[in-house]
Structures are given as structure tokens and as C-alpha cells.
C-alpha atoms as a PDB file:
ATOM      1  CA  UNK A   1     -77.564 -29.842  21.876  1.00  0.00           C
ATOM      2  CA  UNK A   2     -80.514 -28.013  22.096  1.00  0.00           C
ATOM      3  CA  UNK A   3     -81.448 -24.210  23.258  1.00  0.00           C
ATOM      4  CA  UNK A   4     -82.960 -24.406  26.561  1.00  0.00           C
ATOM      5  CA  UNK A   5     -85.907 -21.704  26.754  1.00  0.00           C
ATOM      6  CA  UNK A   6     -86.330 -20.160  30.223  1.00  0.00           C
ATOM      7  CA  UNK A   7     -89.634 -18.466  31.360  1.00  0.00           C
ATOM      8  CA  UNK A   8     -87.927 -16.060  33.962  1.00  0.00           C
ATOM      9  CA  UNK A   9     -86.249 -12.872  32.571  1.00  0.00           C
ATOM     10  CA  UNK A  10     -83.143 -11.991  34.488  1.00  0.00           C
ATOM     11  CA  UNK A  11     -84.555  -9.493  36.742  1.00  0.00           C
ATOM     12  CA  UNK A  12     -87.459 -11.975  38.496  1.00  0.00           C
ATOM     13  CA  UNK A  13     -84.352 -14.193  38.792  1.00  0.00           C
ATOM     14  CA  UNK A  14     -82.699 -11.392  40.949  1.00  0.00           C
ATOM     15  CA  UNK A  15     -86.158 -10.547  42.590  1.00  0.00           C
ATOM     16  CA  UNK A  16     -86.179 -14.006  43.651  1.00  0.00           C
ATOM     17  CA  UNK A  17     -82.602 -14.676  44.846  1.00  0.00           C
ATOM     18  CA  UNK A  18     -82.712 -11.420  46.668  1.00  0.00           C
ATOM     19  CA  UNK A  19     -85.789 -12.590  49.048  1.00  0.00           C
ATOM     20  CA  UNK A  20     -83.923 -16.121  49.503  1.00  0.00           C
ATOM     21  CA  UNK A  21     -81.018 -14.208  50.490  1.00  0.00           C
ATOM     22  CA  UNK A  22     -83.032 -11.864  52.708  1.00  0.00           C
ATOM     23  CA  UNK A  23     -85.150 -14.932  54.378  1.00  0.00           C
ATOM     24  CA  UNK A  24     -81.920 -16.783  55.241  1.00  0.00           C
ATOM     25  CA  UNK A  25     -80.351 -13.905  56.424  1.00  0.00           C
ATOM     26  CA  UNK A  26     -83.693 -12.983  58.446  1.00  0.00           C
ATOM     27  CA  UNK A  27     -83.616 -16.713  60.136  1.00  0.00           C
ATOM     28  CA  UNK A  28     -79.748 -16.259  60.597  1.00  0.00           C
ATOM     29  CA  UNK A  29     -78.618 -19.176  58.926  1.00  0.00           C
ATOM     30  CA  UNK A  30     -75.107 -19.431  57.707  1.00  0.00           C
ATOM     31  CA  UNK A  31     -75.313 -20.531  54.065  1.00  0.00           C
ATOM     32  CA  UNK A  32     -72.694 -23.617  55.237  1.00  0.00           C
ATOM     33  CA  UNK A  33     -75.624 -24.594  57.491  1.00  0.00           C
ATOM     34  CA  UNK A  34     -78.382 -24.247  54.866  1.00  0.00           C
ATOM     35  CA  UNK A  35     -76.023 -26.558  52.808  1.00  0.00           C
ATOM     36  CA  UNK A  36     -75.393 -28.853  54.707  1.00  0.00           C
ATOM     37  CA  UNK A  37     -78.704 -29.568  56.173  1.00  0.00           C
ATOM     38  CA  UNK A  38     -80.225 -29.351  52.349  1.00  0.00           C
ATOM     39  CA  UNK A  39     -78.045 -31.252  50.864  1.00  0.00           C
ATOM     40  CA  UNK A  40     -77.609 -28.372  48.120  1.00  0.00           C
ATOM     41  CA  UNK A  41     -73.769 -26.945  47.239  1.00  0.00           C
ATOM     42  CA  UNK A  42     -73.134 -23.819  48.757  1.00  0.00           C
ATOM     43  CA  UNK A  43     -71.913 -22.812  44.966  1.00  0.00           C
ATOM     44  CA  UNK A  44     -75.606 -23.670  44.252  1.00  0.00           C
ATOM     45  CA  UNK A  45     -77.260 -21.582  46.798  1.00  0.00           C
ATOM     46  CA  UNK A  46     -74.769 -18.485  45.815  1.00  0.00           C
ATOM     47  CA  UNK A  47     -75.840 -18.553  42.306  1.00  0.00           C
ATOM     48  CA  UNK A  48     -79.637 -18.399  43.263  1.00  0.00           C
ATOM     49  CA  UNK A  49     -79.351 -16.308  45.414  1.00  0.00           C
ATOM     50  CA  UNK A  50     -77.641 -13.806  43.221  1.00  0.00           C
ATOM     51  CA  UNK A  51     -79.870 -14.110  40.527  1.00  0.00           C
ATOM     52  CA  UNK A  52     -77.668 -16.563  38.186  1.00  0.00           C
ATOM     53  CA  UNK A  53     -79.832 -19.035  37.527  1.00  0.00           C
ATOM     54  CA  UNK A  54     -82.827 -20.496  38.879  1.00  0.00           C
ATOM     55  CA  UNK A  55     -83.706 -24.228  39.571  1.00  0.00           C
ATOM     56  CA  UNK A  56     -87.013 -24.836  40.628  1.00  0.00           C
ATOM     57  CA  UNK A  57     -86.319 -28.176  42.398  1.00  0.00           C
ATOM     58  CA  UNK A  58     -83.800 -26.555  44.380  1.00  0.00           C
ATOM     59  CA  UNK A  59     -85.652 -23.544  45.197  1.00  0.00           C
ATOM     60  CA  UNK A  60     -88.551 -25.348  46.025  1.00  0.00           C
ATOM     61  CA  UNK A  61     -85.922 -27.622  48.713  1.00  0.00           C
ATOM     62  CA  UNK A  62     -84.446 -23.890  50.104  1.00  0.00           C
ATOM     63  CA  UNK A  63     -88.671 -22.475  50.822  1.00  0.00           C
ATOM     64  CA  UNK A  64     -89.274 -25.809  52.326  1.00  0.00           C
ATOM     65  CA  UNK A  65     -86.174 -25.359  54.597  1.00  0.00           C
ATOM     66  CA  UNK A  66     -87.284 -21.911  55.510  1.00  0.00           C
ATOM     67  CA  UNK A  67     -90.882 -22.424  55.738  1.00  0.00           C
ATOM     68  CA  UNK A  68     -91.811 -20.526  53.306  1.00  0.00           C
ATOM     69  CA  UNK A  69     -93.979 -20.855  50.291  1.00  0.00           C
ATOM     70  CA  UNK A  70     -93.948 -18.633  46.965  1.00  0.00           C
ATOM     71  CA  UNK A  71     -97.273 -17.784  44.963  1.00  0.00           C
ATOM     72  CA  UNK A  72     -96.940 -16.347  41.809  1.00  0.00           C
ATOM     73  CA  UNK A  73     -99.551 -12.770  41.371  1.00  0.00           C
ATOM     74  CA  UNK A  74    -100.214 -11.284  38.534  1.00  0.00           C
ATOM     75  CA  UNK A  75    -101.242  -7.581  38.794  1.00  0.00           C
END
């Protein structure tokens, strides 16, 4: 098995999570409902949104959801 190499350090991951978090919580969704009408596990969303892990596919299904788009700037 090989090492998979990850371009986020664990802190964006937690940057990024938290302002999932924050924009479902700002639309008052219940994560059930963002699950269900995604298609993605609650478990899933959790771990995102905490700053476990990040799947791009996934967040890229959650910003679509919201309405949101994410843009990457380098200061």
C-alpha cells in the first residue's frame, strides 16, 4: 500500500470544516437534512467538518448544497 501525500496541513483542514460548520449552521440546516438531501453520511460530514479529513468531491457536493463557492488566496 502506498503513502498517500496530502497538500492540506491539519490546521486549513480545521479552517475549512469550521466555515462548513458555520455556513450550515448559518442556513439552519440539521446535518440529518444536509445528509440526506446530499446523499453524503452524516459520519462523513462530522469528520469534515471537524477538521479530520478532507475530501474534495464531497466538499465540493456540501458548497454546492449551500451555494457557496471556495477560492483559494494567497497573501
Amino acid at each position: 500500500m502506498s503513502k498517500v501525500e496530502y497538500f492540506v496541513d491539519k490546521q486549513s483542514m480545521q479552517e475549512i470544516g469550521f466555515l462548513l460548520w458555520k455556513t450550515r449552521r448559518d442556513k439552519h440546516f440539521y446535518l440529518e437534512h444536509v445528509a440526506k438531501e446530499t446523499g453524503i453520511p452524516t459520519k462523513v460530514i462530522e469528520g469534515i467538518e471537524l477538521g479530520k479529513y478532507l475530501k474534495y468531491g464531497t466538499v465540493r457536493r456540501l458548497l454546492n448544497f449551500y451555494g457557496k463557492e471556495m477560492k483559494i488566496v494567497f497573501e
